[in-house]
C-alpha atoms as a PDB file:
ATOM      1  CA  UNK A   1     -90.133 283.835-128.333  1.00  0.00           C
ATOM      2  CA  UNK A   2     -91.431 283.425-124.838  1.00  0.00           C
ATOM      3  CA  UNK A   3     -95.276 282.649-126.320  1.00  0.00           C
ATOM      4  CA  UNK A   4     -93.772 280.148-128.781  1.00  0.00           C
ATOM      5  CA  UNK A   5     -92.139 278.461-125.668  1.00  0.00           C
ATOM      6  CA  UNK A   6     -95.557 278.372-124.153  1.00  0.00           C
ATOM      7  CA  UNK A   7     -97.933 277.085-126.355  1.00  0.00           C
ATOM      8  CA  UNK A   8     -95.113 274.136-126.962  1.00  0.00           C
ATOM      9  CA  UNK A   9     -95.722 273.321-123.453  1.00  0.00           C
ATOM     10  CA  UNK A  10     -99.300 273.647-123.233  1.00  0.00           C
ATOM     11  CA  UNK A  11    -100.059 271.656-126.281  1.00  0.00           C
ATOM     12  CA  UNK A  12     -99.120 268.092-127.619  1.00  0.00           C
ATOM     13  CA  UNK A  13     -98.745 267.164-131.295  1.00  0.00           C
ATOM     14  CA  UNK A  14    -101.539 265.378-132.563  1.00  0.00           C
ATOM     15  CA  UNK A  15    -100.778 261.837-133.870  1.00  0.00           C
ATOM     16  CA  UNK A  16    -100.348 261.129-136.874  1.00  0.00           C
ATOM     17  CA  UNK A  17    -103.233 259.792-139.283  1.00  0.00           C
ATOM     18  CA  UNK A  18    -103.652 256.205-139.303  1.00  0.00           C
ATOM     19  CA  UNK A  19    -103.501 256.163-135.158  1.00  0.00           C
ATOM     20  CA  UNK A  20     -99.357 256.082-135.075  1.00  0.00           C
ATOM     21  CA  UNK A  21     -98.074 257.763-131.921  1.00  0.00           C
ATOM     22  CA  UNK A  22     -95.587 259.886-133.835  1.00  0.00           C
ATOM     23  CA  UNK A  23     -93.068 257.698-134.409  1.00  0.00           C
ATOM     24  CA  UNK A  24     -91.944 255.002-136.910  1.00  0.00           C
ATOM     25  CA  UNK A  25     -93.762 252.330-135.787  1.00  0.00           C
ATOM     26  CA  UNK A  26     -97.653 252.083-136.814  1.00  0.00           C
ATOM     27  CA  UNK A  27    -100.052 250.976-133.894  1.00  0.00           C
ATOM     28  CA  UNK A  28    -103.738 250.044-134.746  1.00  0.00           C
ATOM     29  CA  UNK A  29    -106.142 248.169-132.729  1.00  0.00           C
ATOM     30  CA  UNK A  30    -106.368 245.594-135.108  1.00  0.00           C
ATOM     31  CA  UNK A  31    -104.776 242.442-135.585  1.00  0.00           C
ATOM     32  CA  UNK A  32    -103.997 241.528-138.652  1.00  0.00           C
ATOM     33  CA  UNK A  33    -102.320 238.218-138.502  1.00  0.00           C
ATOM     34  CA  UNK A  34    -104.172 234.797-139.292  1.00  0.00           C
ATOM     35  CA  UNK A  35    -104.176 232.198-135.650  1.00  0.00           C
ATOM     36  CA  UNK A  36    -101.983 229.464-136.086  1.00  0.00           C
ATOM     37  CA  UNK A  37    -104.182 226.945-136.185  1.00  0.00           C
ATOM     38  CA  UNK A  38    -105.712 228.347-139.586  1.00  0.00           C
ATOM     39  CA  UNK A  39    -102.113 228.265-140.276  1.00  0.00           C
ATOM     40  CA  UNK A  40    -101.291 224.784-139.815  1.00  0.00           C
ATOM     41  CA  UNK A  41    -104.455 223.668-141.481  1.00  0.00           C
ATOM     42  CA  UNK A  42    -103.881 225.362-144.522  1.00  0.00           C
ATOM     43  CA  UNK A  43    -100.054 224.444-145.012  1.00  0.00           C
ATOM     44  CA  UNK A  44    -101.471 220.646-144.374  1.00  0.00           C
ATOM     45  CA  UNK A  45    -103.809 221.164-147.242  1.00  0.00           C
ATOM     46  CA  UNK A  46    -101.522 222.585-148.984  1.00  0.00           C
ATOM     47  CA  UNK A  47     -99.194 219.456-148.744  1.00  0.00           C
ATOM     48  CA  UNK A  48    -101.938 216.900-149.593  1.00  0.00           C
ATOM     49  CA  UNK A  49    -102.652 218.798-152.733  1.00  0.00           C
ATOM     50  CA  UNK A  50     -98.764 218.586-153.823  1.00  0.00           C
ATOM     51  CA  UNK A  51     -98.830 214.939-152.920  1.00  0.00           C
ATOM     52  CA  UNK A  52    -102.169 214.487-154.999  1.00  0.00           C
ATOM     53  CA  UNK A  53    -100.562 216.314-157.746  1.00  0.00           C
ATOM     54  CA  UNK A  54     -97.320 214.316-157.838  1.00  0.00           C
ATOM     55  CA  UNK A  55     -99.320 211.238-158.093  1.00  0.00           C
ATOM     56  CA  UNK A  56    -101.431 211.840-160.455  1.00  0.00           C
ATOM     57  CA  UNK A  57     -98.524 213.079-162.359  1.00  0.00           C
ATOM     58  CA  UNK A  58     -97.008 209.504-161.686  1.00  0.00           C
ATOM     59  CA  UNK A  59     -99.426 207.744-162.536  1.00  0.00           C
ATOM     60  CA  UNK A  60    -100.122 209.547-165.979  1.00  0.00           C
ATOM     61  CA  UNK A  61     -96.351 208.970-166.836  1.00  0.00           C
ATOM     62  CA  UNK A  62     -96.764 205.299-165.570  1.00  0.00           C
ATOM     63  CA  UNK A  63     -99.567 204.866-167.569  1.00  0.00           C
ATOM     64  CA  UNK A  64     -98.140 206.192-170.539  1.00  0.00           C
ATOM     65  CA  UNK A  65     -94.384 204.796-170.290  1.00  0.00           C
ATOM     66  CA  UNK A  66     -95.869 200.958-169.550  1.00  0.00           C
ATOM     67  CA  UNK A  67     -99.637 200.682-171.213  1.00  0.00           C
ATOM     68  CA  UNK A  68     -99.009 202.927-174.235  1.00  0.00           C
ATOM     69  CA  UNK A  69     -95.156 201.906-175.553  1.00  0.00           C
ATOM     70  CA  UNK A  70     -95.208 199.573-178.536  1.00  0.00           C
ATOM     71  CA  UNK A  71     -91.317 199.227-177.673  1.00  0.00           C
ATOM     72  CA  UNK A  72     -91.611 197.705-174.188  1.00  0.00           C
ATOM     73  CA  UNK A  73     -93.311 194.451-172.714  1.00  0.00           C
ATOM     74  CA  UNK A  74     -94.499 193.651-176.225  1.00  0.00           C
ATOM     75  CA  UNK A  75     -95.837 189.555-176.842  1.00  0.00           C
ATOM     76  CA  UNK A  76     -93.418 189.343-179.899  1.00  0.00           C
ATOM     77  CA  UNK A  77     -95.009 185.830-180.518  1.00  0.00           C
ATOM     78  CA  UNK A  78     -98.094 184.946-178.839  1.00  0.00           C
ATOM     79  CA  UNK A  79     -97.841 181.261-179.315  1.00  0.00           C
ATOM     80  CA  UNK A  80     -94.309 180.882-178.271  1.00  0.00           C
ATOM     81  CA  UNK A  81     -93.956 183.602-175.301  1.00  0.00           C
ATOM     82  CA  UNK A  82     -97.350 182.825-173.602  1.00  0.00           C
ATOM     83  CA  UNK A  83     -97.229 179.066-172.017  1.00  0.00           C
ATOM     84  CA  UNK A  84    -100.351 177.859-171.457  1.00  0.00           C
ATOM     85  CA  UNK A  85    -101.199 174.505-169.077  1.00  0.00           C
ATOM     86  CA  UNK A  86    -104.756 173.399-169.597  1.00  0.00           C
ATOM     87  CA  UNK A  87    -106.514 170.070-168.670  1.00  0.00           C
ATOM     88  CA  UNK A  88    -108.143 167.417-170.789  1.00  0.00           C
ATOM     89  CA  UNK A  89    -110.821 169.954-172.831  1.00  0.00           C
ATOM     90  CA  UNK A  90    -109.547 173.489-173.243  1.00  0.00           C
ATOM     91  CA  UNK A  91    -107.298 174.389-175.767  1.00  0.00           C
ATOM     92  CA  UNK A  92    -104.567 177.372-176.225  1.00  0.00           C
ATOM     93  CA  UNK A  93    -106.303 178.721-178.695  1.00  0.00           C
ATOM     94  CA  UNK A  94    -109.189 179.137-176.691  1.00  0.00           C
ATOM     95  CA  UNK A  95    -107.418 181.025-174.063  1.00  0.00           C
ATOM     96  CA  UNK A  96    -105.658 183.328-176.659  1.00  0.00           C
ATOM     97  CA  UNK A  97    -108.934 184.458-178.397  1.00  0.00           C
ATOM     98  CA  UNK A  98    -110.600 184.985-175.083  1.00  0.00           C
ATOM     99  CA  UNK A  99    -107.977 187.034-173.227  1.00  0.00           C
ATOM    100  CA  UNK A 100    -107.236 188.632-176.907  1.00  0.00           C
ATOM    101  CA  UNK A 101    -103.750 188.118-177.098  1.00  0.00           C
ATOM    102  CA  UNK A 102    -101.973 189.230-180.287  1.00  0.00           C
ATOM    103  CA  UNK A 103     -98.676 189.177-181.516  1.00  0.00           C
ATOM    104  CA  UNK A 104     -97.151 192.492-181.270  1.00  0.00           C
ATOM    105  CA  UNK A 105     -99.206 193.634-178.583  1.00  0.00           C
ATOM    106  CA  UNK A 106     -98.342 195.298-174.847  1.00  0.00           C
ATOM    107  CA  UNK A 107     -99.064 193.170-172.365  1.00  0.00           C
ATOM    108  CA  UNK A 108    -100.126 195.293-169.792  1.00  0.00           C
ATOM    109  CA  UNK A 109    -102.552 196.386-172.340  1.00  0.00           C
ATOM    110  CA  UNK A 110    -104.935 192.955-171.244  1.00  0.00           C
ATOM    111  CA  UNK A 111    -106.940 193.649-168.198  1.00  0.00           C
ATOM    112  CA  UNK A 112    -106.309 190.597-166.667  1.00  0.00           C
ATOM    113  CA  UNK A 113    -108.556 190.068-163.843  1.00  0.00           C
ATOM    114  CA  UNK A 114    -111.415 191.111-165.826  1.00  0.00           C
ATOM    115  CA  UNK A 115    -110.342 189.018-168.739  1.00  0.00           C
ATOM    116  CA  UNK A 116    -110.096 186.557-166.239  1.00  0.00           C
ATOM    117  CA  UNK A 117    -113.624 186.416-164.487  1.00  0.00           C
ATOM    118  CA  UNK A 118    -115.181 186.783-168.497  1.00  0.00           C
ATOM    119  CA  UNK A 119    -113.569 183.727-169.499  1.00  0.00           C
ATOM    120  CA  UNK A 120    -114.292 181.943-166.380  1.00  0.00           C
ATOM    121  CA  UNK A 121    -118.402 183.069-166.258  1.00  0.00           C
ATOM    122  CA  UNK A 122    -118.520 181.484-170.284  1.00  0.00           C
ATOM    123  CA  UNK A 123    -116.392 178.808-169.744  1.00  0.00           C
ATOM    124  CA  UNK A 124    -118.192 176.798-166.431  1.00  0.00           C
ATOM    125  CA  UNK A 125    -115.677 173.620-167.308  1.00  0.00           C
ATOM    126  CA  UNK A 126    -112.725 176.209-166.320  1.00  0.00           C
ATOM    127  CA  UNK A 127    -112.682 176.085-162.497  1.00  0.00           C
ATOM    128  CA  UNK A 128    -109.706 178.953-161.756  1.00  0.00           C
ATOM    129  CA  UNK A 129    -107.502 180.774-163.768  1.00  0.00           C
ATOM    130  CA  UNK A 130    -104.212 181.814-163.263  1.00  0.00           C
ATOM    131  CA  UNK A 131    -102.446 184.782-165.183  1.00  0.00           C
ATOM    132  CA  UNK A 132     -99.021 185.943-164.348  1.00  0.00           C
ATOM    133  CA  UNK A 133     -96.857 188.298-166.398  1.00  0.00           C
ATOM    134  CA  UNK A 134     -93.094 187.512-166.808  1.00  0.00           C
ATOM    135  CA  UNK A 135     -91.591 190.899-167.687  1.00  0.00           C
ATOM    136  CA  UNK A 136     -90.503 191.871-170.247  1.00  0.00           C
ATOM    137  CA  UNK A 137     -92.175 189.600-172.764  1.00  0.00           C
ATOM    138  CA  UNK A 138     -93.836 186.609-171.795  1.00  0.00           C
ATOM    139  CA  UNK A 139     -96.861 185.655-170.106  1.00  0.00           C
ATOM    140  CA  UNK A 140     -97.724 182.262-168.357  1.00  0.00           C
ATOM    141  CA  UNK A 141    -101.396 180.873-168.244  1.00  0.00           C
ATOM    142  CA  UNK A 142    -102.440 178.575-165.981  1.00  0.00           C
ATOM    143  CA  UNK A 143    -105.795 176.614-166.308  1.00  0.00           C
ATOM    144  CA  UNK A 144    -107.455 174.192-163.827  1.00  0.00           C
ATOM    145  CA  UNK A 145    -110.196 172.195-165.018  1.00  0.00           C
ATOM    146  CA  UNK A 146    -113.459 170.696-163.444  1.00  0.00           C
ATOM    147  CA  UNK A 147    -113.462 167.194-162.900  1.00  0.00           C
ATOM    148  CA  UNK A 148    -116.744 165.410-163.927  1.00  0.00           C
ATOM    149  CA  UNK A 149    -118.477 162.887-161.507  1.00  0.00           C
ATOM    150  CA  UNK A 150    -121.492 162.224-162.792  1.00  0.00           C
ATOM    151  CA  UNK A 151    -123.718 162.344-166.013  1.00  0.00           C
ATOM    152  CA  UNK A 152    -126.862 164.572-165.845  1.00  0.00           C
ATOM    153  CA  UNK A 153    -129.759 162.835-168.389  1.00  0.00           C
ATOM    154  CA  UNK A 154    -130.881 165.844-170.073  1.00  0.00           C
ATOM    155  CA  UNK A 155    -132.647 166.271-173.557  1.00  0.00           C
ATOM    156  CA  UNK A 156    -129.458 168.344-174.905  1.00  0.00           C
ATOM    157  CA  UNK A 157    -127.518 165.424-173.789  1.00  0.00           C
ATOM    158  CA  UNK A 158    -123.300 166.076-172.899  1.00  0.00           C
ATOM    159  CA  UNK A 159    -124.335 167.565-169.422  1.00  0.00           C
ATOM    160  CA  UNK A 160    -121.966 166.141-166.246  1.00  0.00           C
ATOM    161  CA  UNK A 161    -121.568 167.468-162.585  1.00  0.00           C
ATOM    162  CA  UNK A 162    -118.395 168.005-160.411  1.00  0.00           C
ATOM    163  CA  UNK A 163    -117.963 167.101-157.166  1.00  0.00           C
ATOM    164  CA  UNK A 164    -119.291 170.614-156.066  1.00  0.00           C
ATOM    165  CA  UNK A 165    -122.482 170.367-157.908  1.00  0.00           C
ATOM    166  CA  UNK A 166    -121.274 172.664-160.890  1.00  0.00           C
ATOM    167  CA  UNK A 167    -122.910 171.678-164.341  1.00  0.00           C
ATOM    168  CA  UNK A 168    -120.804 171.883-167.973  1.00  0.00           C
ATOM    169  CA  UNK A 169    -120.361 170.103-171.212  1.00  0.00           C
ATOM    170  CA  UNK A 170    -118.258 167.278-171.123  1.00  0.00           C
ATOM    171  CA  UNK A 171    -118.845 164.526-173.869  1.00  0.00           C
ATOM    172  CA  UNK A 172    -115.583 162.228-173.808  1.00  0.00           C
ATOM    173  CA  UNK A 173    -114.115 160.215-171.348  1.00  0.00           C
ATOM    174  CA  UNK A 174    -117.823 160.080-169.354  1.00  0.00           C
ATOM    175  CA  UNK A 175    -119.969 157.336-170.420  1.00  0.00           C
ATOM    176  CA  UNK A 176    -118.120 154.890-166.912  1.00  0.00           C
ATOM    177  CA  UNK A 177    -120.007 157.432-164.757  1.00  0.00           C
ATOM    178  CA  UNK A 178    -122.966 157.538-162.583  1.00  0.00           C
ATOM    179  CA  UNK A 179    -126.187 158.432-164.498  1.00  0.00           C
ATOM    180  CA  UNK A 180    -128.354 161.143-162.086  1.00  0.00           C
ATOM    181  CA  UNK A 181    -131.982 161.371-163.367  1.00  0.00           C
ATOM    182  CA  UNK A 182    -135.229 163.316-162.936  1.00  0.00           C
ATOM    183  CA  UNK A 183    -133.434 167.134-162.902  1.00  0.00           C
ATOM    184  CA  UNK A 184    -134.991 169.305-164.244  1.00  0.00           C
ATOM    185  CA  UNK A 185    -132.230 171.117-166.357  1.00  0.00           C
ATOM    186  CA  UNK A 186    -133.425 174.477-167.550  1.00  0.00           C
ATOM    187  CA  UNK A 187    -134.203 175.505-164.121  1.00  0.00           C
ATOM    188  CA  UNK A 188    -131.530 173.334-162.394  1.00  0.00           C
ATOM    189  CA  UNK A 189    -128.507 174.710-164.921  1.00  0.00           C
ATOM    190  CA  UNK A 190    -127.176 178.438-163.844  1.00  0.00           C
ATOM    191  CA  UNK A 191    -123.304 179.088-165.486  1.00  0.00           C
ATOM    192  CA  UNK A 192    -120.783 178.757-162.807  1.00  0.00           C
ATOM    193  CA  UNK A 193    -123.423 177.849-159.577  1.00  0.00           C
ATOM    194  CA  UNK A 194    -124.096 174.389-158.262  1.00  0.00           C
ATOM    195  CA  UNK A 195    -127.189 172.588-158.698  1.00  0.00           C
ATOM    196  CA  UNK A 196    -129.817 172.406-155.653  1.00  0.00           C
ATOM    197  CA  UNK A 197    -132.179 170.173-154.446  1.00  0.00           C
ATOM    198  CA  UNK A 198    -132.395 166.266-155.016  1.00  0.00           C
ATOM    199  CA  UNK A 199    -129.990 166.798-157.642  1.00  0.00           C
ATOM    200  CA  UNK A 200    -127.194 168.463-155.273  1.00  0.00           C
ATOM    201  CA  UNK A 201    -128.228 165.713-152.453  1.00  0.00           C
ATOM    202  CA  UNK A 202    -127.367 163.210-155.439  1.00  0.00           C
ATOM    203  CA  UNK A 203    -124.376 164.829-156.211  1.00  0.00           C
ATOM    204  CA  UNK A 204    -123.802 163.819-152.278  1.00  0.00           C
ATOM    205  CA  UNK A 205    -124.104 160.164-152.578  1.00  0.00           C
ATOM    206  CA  UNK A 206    -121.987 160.469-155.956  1.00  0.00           C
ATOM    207  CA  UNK A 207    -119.161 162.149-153.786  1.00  0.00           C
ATOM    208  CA  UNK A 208    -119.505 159.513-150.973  1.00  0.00           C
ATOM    209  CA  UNK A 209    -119.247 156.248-153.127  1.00  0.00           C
ATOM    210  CA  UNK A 210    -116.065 157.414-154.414  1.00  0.00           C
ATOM    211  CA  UNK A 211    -114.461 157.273-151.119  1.00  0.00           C
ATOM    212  CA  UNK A 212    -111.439 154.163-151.193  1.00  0.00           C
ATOM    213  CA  UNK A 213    -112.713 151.902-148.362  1.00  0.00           C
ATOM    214  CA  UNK A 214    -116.657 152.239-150.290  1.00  0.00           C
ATOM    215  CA  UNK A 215    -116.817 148.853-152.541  1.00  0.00           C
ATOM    216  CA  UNK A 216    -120.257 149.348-153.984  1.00  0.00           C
ATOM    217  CA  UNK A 217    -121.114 150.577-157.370  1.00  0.00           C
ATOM    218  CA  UNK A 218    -123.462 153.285-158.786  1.00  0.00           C
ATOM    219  CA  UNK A 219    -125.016 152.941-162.054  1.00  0.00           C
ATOM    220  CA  UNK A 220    -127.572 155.585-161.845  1.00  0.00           C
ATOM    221  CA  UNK A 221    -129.309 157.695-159.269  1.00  0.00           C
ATOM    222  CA  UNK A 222    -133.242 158.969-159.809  1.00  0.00           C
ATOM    223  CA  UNK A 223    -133.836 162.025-158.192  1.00  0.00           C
ATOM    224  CA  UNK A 224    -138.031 162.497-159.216  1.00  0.00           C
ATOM    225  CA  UNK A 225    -138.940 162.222-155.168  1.00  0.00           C
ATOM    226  CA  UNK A 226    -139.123 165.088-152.880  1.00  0.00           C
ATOM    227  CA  UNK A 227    -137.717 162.437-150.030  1.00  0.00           C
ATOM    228  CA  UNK A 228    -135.731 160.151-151.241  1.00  0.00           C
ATOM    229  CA  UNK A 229    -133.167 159.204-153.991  1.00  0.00           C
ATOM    230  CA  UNK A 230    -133.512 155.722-156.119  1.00  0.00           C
ATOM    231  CA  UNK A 231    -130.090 154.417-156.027  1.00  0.00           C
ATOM    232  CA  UNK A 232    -129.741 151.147-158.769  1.00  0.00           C
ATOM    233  CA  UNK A 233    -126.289 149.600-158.053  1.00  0.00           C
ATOM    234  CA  UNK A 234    -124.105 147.839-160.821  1.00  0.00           C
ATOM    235  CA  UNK A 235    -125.274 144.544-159.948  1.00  0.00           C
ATOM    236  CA  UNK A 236    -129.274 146.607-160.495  1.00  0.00           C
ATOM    237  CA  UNK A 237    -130.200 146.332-156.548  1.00  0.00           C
ATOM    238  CA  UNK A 238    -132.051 149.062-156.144  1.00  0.00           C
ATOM    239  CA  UNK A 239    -132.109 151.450-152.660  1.00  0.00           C
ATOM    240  CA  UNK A 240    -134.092 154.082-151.194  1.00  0.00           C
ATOM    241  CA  UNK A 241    -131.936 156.324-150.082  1.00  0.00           C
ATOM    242  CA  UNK A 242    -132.242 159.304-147.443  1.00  0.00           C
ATOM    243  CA  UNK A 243    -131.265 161.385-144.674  1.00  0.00           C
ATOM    244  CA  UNK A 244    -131.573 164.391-142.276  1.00  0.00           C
ATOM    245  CA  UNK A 245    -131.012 167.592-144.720  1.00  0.00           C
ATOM    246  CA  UNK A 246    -129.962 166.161-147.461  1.00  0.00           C
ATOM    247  CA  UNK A 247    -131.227 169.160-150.265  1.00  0.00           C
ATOM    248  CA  UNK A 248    -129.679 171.860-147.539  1.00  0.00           C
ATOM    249  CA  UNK A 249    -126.971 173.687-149.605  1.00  0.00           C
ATOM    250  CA  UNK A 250    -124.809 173.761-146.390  1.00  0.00           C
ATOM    251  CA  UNK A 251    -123.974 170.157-145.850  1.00  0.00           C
ATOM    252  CA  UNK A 252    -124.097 169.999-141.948  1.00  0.00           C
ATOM    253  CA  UNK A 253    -124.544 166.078-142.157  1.00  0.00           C
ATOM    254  CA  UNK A 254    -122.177 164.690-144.369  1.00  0.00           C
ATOM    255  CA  UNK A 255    -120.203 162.248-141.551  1.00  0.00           C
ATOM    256  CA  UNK A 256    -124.146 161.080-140.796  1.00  0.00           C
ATOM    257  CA  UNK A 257    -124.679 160.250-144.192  1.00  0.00           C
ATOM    258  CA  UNK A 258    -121.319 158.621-144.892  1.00  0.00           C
ATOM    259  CA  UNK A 259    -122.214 156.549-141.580  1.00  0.00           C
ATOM    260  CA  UNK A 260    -125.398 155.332-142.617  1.00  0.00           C
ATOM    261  CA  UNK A 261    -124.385 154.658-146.249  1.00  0.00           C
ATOM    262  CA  UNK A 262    -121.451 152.518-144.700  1.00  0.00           C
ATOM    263  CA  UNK A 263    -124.575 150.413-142.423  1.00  0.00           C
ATOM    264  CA  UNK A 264    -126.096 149.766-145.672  1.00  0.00           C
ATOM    265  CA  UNK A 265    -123.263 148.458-147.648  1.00  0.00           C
ATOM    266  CA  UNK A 266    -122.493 146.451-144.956  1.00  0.00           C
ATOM    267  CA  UNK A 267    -126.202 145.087-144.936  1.00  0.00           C
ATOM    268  CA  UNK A 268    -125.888 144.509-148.811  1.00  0.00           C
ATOM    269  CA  UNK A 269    -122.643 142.615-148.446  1.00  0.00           C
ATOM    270  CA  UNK A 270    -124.061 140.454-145.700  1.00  0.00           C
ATOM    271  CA  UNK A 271    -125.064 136.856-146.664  1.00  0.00           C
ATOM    272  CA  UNK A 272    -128.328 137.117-146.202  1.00  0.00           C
ATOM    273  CA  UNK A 273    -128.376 140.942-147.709  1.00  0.00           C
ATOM    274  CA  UNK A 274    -127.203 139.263-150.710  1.00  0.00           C
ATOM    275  CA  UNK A 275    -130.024 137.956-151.946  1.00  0.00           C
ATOM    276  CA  UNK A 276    -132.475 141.173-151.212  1.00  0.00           C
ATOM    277  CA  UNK A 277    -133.169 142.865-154.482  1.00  0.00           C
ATOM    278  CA  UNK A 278    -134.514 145.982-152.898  1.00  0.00           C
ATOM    279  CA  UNK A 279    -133.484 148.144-149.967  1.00  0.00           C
ATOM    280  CA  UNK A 280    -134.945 150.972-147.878  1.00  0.00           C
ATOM    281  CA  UNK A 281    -132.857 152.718-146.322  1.00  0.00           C
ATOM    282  CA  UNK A 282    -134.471 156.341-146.008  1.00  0.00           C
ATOM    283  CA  UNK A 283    -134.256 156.225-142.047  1.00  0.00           C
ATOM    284  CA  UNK A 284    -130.627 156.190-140.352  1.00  0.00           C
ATOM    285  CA  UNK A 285    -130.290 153.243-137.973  1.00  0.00           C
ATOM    286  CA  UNK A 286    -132.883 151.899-139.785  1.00  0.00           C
ATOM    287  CA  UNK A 287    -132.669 149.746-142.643  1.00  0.00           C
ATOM    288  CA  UNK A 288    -134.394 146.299-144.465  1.00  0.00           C
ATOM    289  CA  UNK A 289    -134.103 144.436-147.601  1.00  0.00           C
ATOM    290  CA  UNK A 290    -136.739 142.656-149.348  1.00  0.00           C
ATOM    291  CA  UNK A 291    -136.146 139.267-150.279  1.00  0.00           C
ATOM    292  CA  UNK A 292    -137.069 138.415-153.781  1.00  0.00           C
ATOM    293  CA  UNK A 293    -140.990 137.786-154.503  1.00  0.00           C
ATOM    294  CA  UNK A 294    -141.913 140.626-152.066  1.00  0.00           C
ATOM    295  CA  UNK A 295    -143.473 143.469-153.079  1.00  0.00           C
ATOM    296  CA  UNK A 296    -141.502 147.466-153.451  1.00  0.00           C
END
C-alpha cells in the first residue's frame, strides 16, 4: 500500500493522446480558425453572388412575363393603335414595314432604338425619329423631316440639300429653289453625312440668302472653282463670290461672310451698282462691279 502511495507521488500521468492535459478540454498548438478578414471577404462575395443571382432571375422572369406573352402589350391593330406624324414625303406605311409592326404582335418585341437608327441610315430625308410606347397597347411615332434648300444638278436628277449640307431625294415641291452646280455627286453623296467642299461652302451662301432682312435672289450657284463660287442672281447678275474658310467643315466665319454678303447687296442695290452686270466680290472689304461692255 505504502509503494502504491509512492510511485503516485513520484510520477505524473501522461497526457492524453492528441496533446490534451487530461481534462475535457483539447489544447493543440494549432489554430484552426480562419482571420476575420478572410471572413468578411468571403461573406461579401457571398452576398454579390445572391444579388447576381436574384437578378438574373429577374430579369429572366421580366423577360419572359413582358417580351414573350401574346396576352399583354399586344398592337391589336397596327393602323389604328400606332399614330404616326410624318412630314410632306414619308408615309405610315413606310414606317410600319420598316419598324415591322404587325397586328397581333408584342410590342416590346420591336427593338426600338435599333429599329430606329436602321430606318434613319436608309431613309437620309428622315432627320430624327421618335418612338414612344403607350402601355398597354399603343405606340406613337413621331417623324421629323429634312427640309430641302437647294437643288443639286446631278445626272440621276431629284437630288436637294438641307440647310446642314445633308443630300436626299426630293422631287416635288423643289423646282422655286436654288440650283448648286459642278458637285461631283458620287463622291460628294454619303447617306446621312453632309456634303464638303465648294458644295458645303454653297450650301453657306444658300443658308445666308434666306435670312429676312436679305432681298436678293439666287437662281443658281456654280461650284467648278477651287476659290470661288459663281453666284447668277434672279435678275442673271452674276458674282464671284468668296471668303476666309469657306470649304472648312467647322464654320468659324459665318458672321464674316454674312457681313460681306450684306456689303455686296448693298453695292448691287446702289444706283450706280445697278447697272453692273458682273461682280467680284472674292475679297472682304473689297468689292467692284463691271459696267456693261467690260470684259469678266
Amino acid at each position: 500500500m505504502g509503494w502504491n502511495v509512492f510511485k503516485s507521488k513520484g510520477k505524473s500521468k501522461a497526457p492524453k493522446r492528441g496533446g490534451g492535459d487530461g481534462g475535457e478540454r483539447r489544447a493543440t498548438g494549432v489554430a484552426t480558425g480562419l482571420p476575420q478578414g478572410v471572413w468578411r471577404v468571403l461573406k461579401a462575395v457571398a452576398f454579390v453572388l445572391a444579388v447576381a443571382a436574384v437578378c438574373w432571375g429577374g430579369k429572366t422572369l421580366f423577360s419572359r412575363y413582358y417580351f414573350s406573352s401574346q396576352d399583354l402589350f399586344t398592337l391589336t391593330d397596327v393602323r389604328r393603335n400606332v399614330e404616326v406624324r410624318t412630314g410632306e414625303t414619308v408615309i405610315p406605311d413606310i414606317i410600319y414595314y420598316g419598324l415591322g409592326l404587325k397586328d397581333g404582335m408584342n410590342q416590346f418585341q420591336v427593338p426600338i432604338e435599333q429599329k430606329r437608327l436602321e430606318m434613319m441610315a436608309k431613309s437620309p430625308n428622315i432627320k430624327d425619329m421618335k418612338i414612344v410606347r403607350h402601355l398597354p397597347g399603343k405606340m406613337e411615332i413621331t417623324i421629323t423631316e429634312r427640309t430641302p434648300v437647294a437643288r443639286v444638278d446631278s445626272r440621276e436628277g431629284g437630288w436637294v440639300v438641307d440647310e446642314e449640307g445633308v443630300p436626299f431625294v426630293r422631287y416635288a415641291g423643289t423646282s422655286h429653289l436654288p440650283l448648286i452646280k459642278g458637285v461631283d455627286m458620287p463622291t460628294q453623296i454619303e447617306v446621312g453625312k453632309c456634303v464638303h467642299g465648294m458644295a458645303l461652302a454653297a450650301v453657306r451662301v444658300v443658308n445666308n440668302i434666306r435670312r429676312p432682312k436679305v432681298k436678293l435672289q439666287l437662281l443658281e450657284l456654280a461650284a467648278e472653282k477651287d476659290d470661288y463660287l459663281l453666284l447668277t442672281m434672279s435678275d442673271h447678275r452674276q458674282v464671284k463670290f468668296a471668303w476666309d474658310n469657306m470649304t472648312s467643315e467647322k464654320n468659324h466665319s459665318e458672321q464674316k461672310m454674312q457681313s460681306h454678303f450684306d456689303d455686296l447687296e448693298r453695292c448691287m442695290d446702289s444706283t450706280v451698282g445697278q447697272i453692273c452686270l458682273m461682280w467680284d466680290a472674292r475679297v472682304p472689304g473689297r468689292i467692284t462691279g463691271m459696267p456693261p461692255g467690260m470684259a469678266w
